[in-house]
C-alpha atoms as a PDB file:
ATOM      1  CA  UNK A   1      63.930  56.567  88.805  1.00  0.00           C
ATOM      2  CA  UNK A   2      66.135  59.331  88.040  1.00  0.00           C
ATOM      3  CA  UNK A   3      68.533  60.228  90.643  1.00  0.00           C
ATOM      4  CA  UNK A   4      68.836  63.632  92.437  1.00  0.00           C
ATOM      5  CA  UNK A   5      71.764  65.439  91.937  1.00  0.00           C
ATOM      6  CA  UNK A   6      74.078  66.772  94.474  1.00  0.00           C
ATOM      7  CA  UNK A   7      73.581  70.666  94.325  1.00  0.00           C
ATOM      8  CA  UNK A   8      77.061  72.510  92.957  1.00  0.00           C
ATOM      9  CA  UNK A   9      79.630  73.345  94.950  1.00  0.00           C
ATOM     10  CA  UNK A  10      82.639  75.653  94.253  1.00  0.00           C
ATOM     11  CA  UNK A  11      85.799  73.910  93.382  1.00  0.00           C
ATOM     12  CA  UNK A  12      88.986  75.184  94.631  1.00  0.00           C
ATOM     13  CA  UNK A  13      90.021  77.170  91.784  1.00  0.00           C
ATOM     14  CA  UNK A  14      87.250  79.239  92.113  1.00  0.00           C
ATOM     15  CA  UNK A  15      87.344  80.224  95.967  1.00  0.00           C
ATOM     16  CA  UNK A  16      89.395  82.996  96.676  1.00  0.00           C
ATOM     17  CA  UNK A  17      92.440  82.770  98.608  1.00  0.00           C
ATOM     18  CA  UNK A  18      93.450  83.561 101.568  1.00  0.00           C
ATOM     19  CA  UNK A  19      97.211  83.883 103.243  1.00  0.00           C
ATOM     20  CA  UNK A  20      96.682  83.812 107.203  1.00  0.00           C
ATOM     21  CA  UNK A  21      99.654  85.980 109.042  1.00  0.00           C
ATOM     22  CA  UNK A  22     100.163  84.832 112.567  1.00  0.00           C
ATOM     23  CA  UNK A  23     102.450  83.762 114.768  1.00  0.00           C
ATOM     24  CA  UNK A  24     100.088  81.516 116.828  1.00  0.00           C
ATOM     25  CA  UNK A  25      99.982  78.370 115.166  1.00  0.00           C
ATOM     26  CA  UNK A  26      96.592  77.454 117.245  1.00  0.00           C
ATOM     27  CA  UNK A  27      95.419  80.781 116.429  1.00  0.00           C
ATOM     28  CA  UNK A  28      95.895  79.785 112.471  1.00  0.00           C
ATOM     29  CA  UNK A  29      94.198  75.801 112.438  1.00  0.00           C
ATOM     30  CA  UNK A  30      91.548  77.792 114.129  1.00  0.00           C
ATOM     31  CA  UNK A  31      90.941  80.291 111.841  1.00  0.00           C
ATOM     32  CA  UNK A  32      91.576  77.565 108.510  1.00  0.00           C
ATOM     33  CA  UNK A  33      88.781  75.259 109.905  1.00  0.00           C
ATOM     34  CA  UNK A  34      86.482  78.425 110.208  1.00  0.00           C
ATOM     35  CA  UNK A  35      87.402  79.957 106.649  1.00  0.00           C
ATOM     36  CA  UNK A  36      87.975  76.514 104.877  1.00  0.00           C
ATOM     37  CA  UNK A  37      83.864  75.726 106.266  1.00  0.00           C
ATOM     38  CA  UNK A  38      83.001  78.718 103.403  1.00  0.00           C
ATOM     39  CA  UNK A  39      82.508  77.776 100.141  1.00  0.00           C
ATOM     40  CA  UNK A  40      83.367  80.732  98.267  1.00  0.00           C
ATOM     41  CA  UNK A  41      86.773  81.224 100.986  1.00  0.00           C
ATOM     42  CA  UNK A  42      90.209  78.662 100.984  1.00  0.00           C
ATOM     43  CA  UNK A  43      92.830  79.215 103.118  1.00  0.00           C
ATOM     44  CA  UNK A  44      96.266  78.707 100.737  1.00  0.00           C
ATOM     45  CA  UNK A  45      98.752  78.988 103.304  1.00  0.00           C
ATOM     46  CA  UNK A  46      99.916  80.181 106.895  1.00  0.00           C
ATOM     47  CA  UNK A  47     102.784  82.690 107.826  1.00  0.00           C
ATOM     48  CA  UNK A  48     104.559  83.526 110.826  1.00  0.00           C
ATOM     49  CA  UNK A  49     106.753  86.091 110.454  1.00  0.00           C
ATOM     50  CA  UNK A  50     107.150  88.964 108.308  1.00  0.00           C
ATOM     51  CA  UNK A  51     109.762  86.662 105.963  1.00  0.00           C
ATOM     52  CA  UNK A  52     107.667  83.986 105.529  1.00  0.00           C
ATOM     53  CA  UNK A  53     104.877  85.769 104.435  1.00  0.00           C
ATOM     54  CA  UNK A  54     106.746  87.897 102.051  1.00  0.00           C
ATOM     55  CA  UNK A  55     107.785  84.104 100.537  1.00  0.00           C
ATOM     56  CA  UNK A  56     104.243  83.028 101.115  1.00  0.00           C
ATOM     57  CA  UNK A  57     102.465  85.905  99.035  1.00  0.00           C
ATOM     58  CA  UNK A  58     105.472  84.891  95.960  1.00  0.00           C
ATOM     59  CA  UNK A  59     104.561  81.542  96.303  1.00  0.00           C
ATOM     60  CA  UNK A  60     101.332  81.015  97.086  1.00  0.00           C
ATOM     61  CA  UNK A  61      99.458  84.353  95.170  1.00  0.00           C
ATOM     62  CA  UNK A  62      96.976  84.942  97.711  1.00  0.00           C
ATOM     63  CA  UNK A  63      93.866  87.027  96.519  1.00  0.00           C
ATOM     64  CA  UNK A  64      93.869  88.583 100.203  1.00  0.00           C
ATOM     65  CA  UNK A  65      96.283  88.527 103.215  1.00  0.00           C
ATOM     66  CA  UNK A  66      94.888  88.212 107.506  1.00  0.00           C
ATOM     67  CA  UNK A  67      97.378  90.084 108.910  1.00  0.00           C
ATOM     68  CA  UNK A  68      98.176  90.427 112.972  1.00  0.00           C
ATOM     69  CA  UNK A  69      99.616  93.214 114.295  1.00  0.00           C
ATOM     70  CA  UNK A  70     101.722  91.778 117.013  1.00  0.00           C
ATOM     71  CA  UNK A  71     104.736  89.068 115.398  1.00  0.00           C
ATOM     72  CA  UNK A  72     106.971  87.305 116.627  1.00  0.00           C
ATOM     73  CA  UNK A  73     109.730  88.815 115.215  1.00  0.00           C
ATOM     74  CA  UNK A  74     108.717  92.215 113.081  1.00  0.00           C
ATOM     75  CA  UNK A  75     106.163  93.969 112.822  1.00  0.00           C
ATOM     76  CA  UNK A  76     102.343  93.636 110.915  1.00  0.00           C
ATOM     77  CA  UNK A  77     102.405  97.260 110.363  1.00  0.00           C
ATOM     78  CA  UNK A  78     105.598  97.287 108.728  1.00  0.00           C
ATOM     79  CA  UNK A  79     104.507  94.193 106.834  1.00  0.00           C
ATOM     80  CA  UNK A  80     101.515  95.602 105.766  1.00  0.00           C
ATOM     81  CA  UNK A  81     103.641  98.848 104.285  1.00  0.00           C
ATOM     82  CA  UNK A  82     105.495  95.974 102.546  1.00  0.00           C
ATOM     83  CA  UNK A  83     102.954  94.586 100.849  1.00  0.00           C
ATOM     84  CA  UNK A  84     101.418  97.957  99.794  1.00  0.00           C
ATOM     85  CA  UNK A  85     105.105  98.646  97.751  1.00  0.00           C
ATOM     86  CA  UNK A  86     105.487  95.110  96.453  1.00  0.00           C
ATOM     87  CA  UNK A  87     101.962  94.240  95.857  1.00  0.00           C
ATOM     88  CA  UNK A  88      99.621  97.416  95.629  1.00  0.00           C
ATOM     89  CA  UNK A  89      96.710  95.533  94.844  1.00  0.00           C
ATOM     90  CA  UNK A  90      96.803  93.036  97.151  1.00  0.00           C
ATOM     91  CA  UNK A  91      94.060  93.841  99.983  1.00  0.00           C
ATOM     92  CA  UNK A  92      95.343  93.656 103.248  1.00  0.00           C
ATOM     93  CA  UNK A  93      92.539  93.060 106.899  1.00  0.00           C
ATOM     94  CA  UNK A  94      93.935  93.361 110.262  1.00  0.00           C
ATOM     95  CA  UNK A  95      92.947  90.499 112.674  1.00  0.00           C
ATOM     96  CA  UNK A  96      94.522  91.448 116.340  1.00  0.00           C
ATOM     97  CA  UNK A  97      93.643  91.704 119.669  1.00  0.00           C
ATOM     98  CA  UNK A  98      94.821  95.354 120.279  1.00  0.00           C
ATOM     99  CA  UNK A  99      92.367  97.850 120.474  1.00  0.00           C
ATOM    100  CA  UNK A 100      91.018  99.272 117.413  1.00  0.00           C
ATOM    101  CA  UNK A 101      90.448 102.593 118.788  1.00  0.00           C
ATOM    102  CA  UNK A 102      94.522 103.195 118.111  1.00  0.00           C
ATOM    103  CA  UNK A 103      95.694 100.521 115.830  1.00  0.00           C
ATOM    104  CA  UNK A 104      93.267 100.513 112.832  1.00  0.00           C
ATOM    105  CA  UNK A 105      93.880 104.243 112.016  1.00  0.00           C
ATOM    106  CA  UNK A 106      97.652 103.362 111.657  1.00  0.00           C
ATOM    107  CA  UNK A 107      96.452 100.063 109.560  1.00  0.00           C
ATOM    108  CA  UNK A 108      94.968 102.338 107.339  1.00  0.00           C
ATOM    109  CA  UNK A 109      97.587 104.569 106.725  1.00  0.00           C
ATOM    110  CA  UNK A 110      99.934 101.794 106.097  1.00  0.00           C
ATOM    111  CA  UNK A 111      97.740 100.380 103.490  1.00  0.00           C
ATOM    112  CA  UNK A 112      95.052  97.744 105.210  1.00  0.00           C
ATOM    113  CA  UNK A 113      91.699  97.779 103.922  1.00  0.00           C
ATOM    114  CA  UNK A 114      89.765  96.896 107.159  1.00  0.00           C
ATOM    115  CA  UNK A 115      90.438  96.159 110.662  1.00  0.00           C
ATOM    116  CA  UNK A 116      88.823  92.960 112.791  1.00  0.00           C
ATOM    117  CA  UNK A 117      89.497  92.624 117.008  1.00  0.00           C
ATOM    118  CA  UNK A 118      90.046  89.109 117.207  1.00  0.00           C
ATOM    119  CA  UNK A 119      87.440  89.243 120.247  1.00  0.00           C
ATOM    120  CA  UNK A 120      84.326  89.321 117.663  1.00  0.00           C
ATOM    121  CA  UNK A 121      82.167  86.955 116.200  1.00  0.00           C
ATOM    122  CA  UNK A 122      83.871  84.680 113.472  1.00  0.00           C
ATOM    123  CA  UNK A 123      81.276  86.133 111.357  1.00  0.00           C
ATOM    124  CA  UNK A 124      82.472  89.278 111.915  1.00  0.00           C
ATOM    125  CA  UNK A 125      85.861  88.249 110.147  1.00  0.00           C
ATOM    126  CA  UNK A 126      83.820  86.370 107.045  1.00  0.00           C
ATOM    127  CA  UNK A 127      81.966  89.553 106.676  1.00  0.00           C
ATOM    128  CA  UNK A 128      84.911  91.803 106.981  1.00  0.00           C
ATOM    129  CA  UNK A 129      87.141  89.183 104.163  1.00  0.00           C
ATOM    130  CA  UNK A 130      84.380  89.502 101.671  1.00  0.00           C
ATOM    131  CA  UNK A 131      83.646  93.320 101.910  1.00  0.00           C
ATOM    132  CA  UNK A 132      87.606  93.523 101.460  1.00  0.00           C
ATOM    133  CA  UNK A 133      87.650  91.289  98.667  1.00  0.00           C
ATOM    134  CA  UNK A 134      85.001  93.071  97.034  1.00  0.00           C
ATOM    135  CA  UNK A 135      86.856  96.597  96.977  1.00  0.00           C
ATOM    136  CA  UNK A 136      85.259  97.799  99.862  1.00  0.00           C
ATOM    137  CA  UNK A 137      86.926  98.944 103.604  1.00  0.00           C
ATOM    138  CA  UNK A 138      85.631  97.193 107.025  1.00  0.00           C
ATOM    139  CA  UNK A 139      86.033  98.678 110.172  1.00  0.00           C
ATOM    140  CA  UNK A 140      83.455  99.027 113.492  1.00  0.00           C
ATOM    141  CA  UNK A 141      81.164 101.617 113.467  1.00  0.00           C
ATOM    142  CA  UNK A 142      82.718 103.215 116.200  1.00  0.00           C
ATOM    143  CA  UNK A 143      86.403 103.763 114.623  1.00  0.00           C
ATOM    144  CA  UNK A 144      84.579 104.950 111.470  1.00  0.00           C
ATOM    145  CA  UNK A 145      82.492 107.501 113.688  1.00  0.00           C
ATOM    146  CA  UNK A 146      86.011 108.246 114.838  1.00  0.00           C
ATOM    147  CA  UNK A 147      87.918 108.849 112.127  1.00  0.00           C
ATOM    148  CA  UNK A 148      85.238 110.770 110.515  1.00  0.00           C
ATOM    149  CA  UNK A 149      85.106 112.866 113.581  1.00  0.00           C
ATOM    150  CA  UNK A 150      88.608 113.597 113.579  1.00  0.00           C
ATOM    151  CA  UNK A 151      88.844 114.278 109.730  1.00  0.00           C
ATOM    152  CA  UNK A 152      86.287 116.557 109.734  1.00  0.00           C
ATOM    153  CA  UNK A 153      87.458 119.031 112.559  1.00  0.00           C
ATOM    154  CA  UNK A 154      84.870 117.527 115.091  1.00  0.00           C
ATOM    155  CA  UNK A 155      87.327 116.168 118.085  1.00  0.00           C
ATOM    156  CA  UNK A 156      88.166 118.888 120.887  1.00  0.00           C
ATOM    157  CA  UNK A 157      91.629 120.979 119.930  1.00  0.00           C
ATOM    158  CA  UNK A 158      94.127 118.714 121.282  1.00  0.00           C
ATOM    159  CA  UNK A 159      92.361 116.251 122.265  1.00  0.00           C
ATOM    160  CA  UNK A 160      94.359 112.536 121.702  1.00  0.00           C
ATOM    161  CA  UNK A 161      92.536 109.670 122.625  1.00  0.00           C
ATOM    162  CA  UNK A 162      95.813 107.929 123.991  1.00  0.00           C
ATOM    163  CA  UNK A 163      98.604 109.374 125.090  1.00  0.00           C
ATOM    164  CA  UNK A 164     101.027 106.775 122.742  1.00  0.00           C
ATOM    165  CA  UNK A 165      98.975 108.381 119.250  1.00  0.00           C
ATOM    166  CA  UNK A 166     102.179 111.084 119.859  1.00  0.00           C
ATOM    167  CA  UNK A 167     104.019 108.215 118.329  1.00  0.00           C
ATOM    168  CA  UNK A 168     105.240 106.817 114.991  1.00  0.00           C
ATOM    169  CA  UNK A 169     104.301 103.706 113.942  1.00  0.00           C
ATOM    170  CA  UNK A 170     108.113 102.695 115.061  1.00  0.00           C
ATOM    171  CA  UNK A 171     108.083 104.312 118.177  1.00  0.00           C
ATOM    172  CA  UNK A 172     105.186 102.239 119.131  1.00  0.00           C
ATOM    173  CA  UNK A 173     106.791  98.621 118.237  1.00  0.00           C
ATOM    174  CA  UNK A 174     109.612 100.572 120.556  1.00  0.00           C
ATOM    175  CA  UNK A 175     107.689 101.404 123.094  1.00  0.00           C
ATOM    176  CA  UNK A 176     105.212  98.142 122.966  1.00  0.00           C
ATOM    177  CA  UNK A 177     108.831  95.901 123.397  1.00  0.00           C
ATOM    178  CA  UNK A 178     109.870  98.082 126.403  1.00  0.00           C
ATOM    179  CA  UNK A 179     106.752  97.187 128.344  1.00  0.00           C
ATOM    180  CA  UNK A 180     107.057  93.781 127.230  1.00  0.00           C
ATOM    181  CA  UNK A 181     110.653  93.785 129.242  1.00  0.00           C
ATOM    182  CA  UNK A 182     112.710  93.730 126.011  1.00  0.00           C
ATOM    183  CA  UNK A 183     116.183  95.590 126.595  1.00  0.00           C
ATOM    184  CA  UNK A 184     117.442  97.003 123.779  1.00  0.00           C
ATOM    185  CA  UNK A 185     119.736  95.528 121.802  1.00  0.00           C
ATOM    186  CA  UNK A 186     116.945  92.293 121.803  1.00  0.00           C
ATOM    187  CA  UNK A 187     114.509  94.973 120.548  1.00  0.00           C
ATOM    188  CA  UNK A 188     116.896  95.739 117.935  1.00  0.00           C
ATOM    189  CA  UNK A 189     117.156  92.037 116.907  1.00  0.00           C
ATOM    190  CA  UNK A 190     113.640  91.925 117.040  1.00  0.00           C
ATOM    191  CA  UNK A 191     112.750  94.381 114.968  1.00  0.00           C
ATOM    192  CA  UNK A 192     116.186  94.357 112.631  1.00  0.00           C
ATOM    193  CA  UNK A 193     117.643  97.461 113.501  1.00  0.00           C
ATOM    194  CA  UNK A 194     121.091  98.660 114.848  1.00  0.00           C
ATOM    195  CA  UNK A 195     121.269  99.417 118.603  1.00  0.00           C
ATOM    196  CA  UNK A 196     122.153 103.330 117.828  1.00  0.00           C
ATOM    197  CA  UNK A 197     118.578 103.382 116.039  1.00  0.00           C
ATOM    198  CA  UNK A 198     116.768 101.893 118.700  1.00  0.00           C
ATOM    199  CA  UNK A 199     117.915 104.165 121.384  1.00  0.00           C
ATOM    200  CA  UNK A 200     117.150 106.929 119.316  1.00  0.00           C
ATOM    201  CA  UNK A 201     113.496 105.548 119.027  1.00  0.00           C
ATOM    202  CA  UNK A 202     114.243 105.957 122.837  1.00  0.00           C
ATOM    203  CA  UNK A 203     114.656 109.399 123.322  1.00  0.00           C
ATOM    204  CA  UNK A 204     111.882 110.404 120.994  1.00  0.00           C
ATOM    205  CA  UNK A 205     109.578 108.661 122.730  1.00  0.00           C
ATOM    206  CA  UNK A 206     111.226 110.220 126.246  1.00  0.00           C
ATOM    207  CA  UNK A 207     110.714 113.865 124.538  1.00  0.00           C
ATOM    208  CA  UNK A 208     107.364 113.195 123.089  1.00  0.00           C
ATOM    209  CA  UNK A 209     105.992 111.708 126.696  1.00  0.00           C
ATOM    210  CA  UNK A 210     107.898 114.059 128.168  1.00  0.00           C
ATOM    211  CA  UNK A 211     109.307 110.817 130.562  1.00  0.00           C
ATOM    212  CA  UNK A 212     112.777 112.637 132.730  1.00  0.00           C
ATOM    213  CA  UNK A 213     114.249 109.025 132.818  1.00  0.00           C
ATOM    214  CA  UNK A 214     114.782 105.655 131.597  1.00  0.00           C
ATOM    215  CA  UNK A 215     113.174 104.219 134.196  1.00  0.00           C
ATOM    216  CA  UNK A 216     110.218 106.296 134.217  1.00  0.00           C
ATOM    217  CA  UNK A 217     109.796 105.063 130.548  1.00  0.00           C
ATOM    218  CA  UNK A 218     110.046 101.178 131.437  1.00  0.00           C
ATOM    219  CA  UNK A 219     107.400 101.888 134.220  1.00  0.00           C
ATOM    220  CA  UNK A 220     104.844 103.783 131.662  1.00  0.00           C
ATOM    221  CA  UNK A 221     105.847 101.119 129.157  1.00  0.00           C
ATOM    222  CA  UNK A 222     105.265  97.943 131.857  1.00  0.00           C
ATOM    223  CA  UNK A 223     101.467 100.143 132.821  1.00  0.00           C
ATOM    224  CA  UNK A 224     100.458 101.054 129.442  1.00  0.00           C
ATOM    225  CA  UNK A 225     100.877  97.024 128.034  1.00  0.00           C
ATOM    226  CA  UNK A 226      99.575  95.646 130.964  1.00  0.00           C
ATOM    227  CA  UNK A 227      96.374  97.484 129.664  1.00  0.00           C
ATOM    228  CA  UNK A 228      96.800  97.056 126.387  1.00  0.00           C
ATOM    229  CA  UNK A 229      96.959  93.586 126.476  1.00  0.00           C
ATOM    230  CA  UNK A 230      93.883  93.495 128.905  1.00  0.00           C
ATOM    231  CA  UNK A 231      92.127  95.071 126.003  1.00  0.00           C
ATOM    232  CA  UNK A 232      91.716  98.249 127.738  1.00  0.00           C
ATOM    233  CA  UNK A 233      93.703 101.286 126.434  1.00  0.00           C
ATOM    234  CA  UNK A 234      94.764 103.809 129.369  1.00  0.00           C
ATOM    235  CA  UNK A 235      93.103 107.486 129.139  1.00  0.00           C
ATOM    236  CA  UNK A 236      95.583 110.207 128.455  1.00  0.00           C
ATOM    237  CA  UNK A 237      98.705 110.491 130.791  1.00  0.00           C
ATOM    238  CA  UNK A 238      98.149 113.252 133.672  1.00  0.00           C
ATOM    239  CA  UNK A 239     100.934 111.586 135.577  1.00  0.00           C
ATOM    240  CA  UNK A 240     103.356 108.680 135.976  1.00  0.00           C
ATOM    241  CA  UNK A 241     102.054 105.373 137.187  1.00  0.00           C
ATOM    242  CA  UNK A 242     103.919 104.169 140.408  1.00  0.00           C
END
Protein backbone atom coordinates (compact mmCIF):
# COMPACT_ATOMS: atom_id res chain seq x y z
CA UNK A 1 0.00 0.00 0.00
CA UNK A 2 1.27 3.25 -0.95
CA UNK A 3 1.94 5.57 1.79
CA UNK A 4 0.34 9.04 2.33
CA UNK A 5 2.43 11.80 2.15
CA UNK A 6 2.91 14.46 4.66
CA UNK A 7 1.26 17.65 3.06
CA UNK A 8 4.17 20.53 2.27
CA UNK A 9 5.26 22.75 4.53
CA UNK A 10 7.34 25.96 4.04
CA UNK A 11 10.96 25.63 4.79
CA UNK A 12 12.73 28.37 6.44
CA UNK A 13 14.12 30.04 3.54
CA UNK A 14 10.94 30.72 2.30
CA UNK A 15 9.12 32.35 5.43
CA UNK A 16 9.65 35.82 5.75
CA UNK A 17 11.52 37.30 8.46
CA UNK A 18 10.90 38.99 11.14
CA UNK A 19 13.30 41.22 13.65
CA UNK A 20 11.24 41.67 17.05
CA UNK A 21 12.29 45.21 18.85
CA UNK A 22 11.66 45.08 22.54
CA UNK A 23 13.05 45.54 25.55
CA UNK A 24 10.94 42.93 27.44
CA UNK A 25 12.58 39.80 26.98
CA UNK A 26 9.15 37.91 28.13
CA UNK A 27 7.38 40.18 25.93
CA UNK A 28 9.74 38.76 22.87
CA UNK A 29 9.63 34.51 23.68
CA UNK A 30 6.03 35.43 23.72
CA UNK A 31 5.63 36.94 20.65
CA UNK A 32 8.44 34.19 18.79
CA UNK A 33 6.25 31.21 19.98
CA UNK A 34 3.13 33.06 18.49
CA UNK A 35 4.86 34.14 15.07
CA UNK A 36 7.22 31.02 14.83
CA UNK A 37 3.42 28.80 15.10
CA UNK A 38 2.87 30.53 11.27
CA UNK A 39 4.10 28.88 8.53
CA UNK A 40 4.62 31.50 6.12
CA UNK A 41 6.24 33.92 9.40
CA UNK A 42 10.00 33.16 11.30
CA UNK A 43 11.17 35.18 13.80
CA UNK A 44 15.24 35.78 12.88
CA UNK A 45 16.20 37.59 15.82
CA UNK A 46 15.32 39.81 18.97
CA UNK A 47 16.54 43.44 19.82
CA UNK A 48 16.54 45.51 22.74
CA UNK A 49 17.71 48.66 22.20
CA UNK A 50 17.97 50.96 19.44
CA UNK A 51 21.92 49.63 18.91
CA UNK A 52 21.20 46.28 18.79
CA UNK A 53 18.69 46.43 16.38
CA UNK A 54 20.56 48.67 14.10
CA UNK A 55 23.32 45.50 14.34
CA UNK A 56 20.43 43.12 14.15
CA UNK A 57 18.82 44.49 10.79
CA UNK A 58 22.97 44.33 9.29
CA UNK A 59 23.17 41.05 10.46
CA UNK A 60 20.28 39.33 10.36
CA UNK A 61 18.37 41.10 6.97
CA UNK A 62 15.02 41.01 8.29
CA UNK A 63 12.18 41.28 5.59
CA UNK A 64 10.15 43.34 8.35
CA UNK A 65 10.98 44.90 11.78
CA UNK A 66 8.14 44.82 15.30
CA UNK A 67 9.06 47.82 16.67
CA UNK A 68 7.95 49.23 20.41
CA UNK A 69 7.71 52.56 21.09
CA UNK A 70 8.86 52.71 24.63
CA UNK A 71 12.98 51.33 25.01
CA UNK A 72 14.95 50.98 27.37
CA UNK A 73 17.38 53.24 26.43
CA UNK A 74 16.27 55.40 23.07
CA UNK A 75 13.63 55.79 21.48
CA UNK A 76 11.27 53.48 18.75
CA UNK A 77 10.35 56.60 17.05
CA UNK A 78 13.73 57.70 16.54
CA UNK A 79 14.61 54.14 15.57
CA UNK A 80 12.04 53.89 13.24
CA UNK A 81 13.38 57.39 11.46
CA UNK A 82 16.62 55.34 11.44
CA UNK A 83 15.61 52.70 9.63
CA UNK A 84 13.63 54.80 7.09
CA UNK A 85 17.37 56.63 6.14
CA UNK A 86 19.40 53.43 6.29
CA UNK A 87 16.94 51.03 4.99
CA UNK A 88 13.99 52.77 3.02
CA UNK A 89 12.46 49.70 2.08
CA UNK A 90 12.42 47.97 5.01
CA UNK A 91 8.66 48.02 6.44
CA UNK A 92 8.47 49.02 9.80
CA UNK A 93 4.79 47.96 12.42
CA UNK A 94 4.49 49.46 15.73
CA UNK A 95 3.61 46.97 18.56
CA UNK A 96 3.13 49.17 21.98
CA UNK A 97 0.93 49.64 24.60
CA UNK A 98 0.47 53.48 24.27
CA UNK A 99 -2.52 54.65 22.86
CA UNK A 100 -2.88 54.75 19.25
CA UNK A 101 -5.03 57.68 19.18
CA UNK A 102 -1.49 59.85 19.60
CA UNK A 103 1.33 57.58 18.81
CA UNK A 104 0.50 55.96 15.41
CA UNK A 105 0.12 59.36 13.61
CA UNK A 106 3.76 60.15 14.72
CA UNK A 107 4.70 56.33 13.60
CA UNK A 108 3.60 57.28 10.41
CA UNK A 109 5.34 60.26 9.89
CA UNK A 110 8.51 58.72 10.97
CA UNK A 111 8.18 56.03 8.47
CA UNK A 112 6.06 52.87 10.08
CA UNK A 113 3.73 51.20 7.92
CA UNK A 114 1.05 50.19 10.52
CA UNK A 115 0.43 50.49 14.10
CA UNK A 116 -0.76 47.37 16.59
CA UNK A 117 -1.81 48.15 20.67
CA UNK A 118 -0.26 45.33 22.20
CA UNK A 119 -3.77 44.89 24.08
CA UNK A 120 -5.37 43.12 20.82
CA UNK A 121 -5.82 39.82 19.66
CA UNK A 122 -2.50 38.05 18.51
CA UNK A 123 -4.32 37.81 15.35
CA UNK A 124 -4.57 41.20 15.15
CA UNK A 125 -0.63 41.43 14.93
CA UNK A 126 -0.47 38.31 12.19
CA UNK A 127 -2.94 40.24 10.23
CA UNK A 128 -1.31 43.56 10.62
CA UNK A 129 2.61 41.69 9.66
CA UNK A 130 1.18 40.31 6.50
CA UNK A 131 -0.80 43.40 5.21
CA UNK A 132 2.68 45.21 5.93
CA UNK A 133 4.60 42.74 4.20
CA UNK A 134 2.43 42.85 1.35
CA UNK A 135 2.86 46.76 0.66
CA UNK A 136 -0.07 47.66 2.35
CA UNK A 137 -0.58 50.10 5.81
CA UNK A 138 -2.50 48.63 9.06
CA UNK A 139 -3.94 50.70 11.49
CA UNK A 140 -7.61 50.51 13.56
CA UNK A 141 -10.41 51.80 11.98
CA UNK A 142 -10.74 54.39 14.34
CA UNK A 143 -7.14 56.18 13.86
CA UNK A 144 -7.79 55.84 10.09
CA UNK A 145 -11.32 57.60 10.59
CA UNK A 146 -9.05 60.00 12.42
CA UNK A 147 -6.51 60.85 10.37
CA UNK A 148 -8.76 61.08 7.48
CA UNK A 149 -10.83 63.44 9.46
CA UNK A 150 -8.10 65.61 10.27
CA UNK A 151 -6.54 65.59 6.67
CA UNK A 152 -9.47 66.49 5.14
CA UNK A 153 -10.45 69.70 7.18
CA UNK A 154 -13.19 67.73 9.17
CA UNK A 155 -11.89 68.16 13.04
CA UNK A 156 -13.23 71.44 14.87
CA UNK A 157 -10.58 74.61 14.35
CA UNK A 158 -8.27 73.95 17.07
CA UNK A 159 -9.36 71.20 18.25
CA UNK A 160 -6.20 68.69 19.60
CA UNK A 161 -7.18 65.54 20.84
CA UNK A 162 -4.38 65.69 23.63
CA UNK A 163 -2.94 68.38 24.96
CA UNK A 164 0.95 66.70 24.47
CA UNK A 165 0.11 66.57 20.20
CA UNK A 166 1.68 70.46 20.79
CA UNK A 167 4.83 68.44 20.95
CA UNK A 168 7.70 67.11 18.81
CA UNK A 169 8.36 63.77 18.64
CA UNK A 170 11.47 64.74 21.12
CA UNK A 171 9.63 66.74 23.35
CA UNK A 172 7.47 63.83 24.03
CA UNK A 173 10.39 61.17 24.93
CA UNK A 174 11.19 64.55 27.19
CA UNK A 175 8.24 64.92 28.60
CA UNK A 176 7.27 60.95 28.84
CA UNK A 177 10.91 60.63 31.07
CA UNK A 178 9.83 63.56 33.33
CA UNK A 179 6.68 61.78 34.42
CA UNK A 180 8.53 58.71 34.67
CA UNK A 181 10.75 60.65 37.54
CA UNK A 182 13.85 60.89 35.30
CA UNK A 183 15.94 64.14 36.23
CA UNK A 184 17.70 65.41 33.62
CA UNK A 185 20.95 64.73 33.04
CA UNK A 186 19.65 60.67 33.30
CA UNK A 187 17.21 61.74 30.54
CA UNK A 188 20.06 62.96 28.67
CA UNK A 189 21.92 59.62 29.08
CA UNK A 190 18.92 58.02 28.18
CA UNK A 191 18.20 59.41 25.23
CA UNK A 192 22.09 60.44 24.19
CA UNK A 193 21.94 63.97 24.36
CA UNK A 194 23.92 66.78 26.19
CA UNK A 195 22.28 68.23 29.34
CA UNK A 196 22.05 71.91 27.59
CA UNK A 197 19.73 70.07 24.90
CA UNK A 198 17.60 68.47 27.24
CA UNK A 199 16.71 71.48 29.21
CA UNK A 200 16.00 73.19 26.20
CA UNK A 201 13.47 70.34 25.31
CA UNK A 202 12.41 71.73 28.80
CA UNK A 203 11.42 75.04 28.19
CA UNK A 204 9.68 74.28 24.94
CA UNK A 205 7.59 72.07 26.39
CA UNK A 206 7.03 74.82 29.50
CA UNK A 207 6.09 77.49 26.59
CA UNK A 208 4.06 75.17 24.52
CA UNK A 209 1.91 73.94 27.83
CA UNK A 210 2.14 77.12 28.92
CA UNK A 211 3.43 75.32 32.57
CA UNK A 212 4.88 78.84 34.93
CA UNK A 213 7.29 76.31 36.67
CA UNK A 214 9.36 73.34 36.88
CA UNK A 215 7.41 71.86 39.20
CA UNK A 216 4.20 72.42 37.63
CA UNK A 217 5.76 70.46 34.65
CA UNK A 218 6.89 67.31 36.82
CA UNK A 219 3.26 67.31 38.27
CA UNK A 220 1.51 67.39 34.59
CA UNK A 221 4.28 65.01 33.55
CA UNK A 222 3.73 62.46 36.86
CA UNK A 223 -0.62 62.93 35.83
CA UNK A 224 -0.40 62.67 32.21
CA UNK A 225 1.87 59.03 32.44
CA UNK A 226 0.02 57.80 35.13
CA UNK A 227 -2.77 57.79 32.39
CA UNK A 228 -0.92 56.98 29.73
CA UNK A 229 0.32 54.01 31.03
CA UNK A 230 -3.26 53.05 32.31
CA UNK A 231 -4.08 53.13 28.66
CA UNK A 232 -6.19 56.08 29.01
CA UNK A 233 -4.97 59.38 27.42
CA UNK A 234 -6.11 62.61 29.51
CA UNK A 235 -8.65 65.09 27.56
CA UNK A 236 -7.16 68.43 26.78
CA UNK A 237 -5.56 70.47 29.70
CA UNK A 238 -8.13 73.21 31.17
CA UNK A 239 -6.00 73.30 34.27
CA UNK A 240 -3.14 71.87 36.34
CA UNK A 241 -3.65 68.62 38.14
CA UNK A 242 -2.99 68.97 41.98
Amino acid sequence: MKRAQPKPTESANDRHRVLLVDDHPIVCEGLSQKINGEVDLLVCGQAHDVHSALEAIEKLHPDIVIVDIALGTGSGVELIKDIKVRHPKLPTLVLSMHDEALYAERSLHAGAKGYVMKQEDPECLLRAIRRVLHGEVYLSDKVKDAIVNRLGGALPEGKITTFVEQLSDRELEVFQLIGNGYVTHEIADRLHLSVKTVASHRENIKKKLTLPTSEDLLRLAIHWQRHSEAGAVPAPLTSLPH
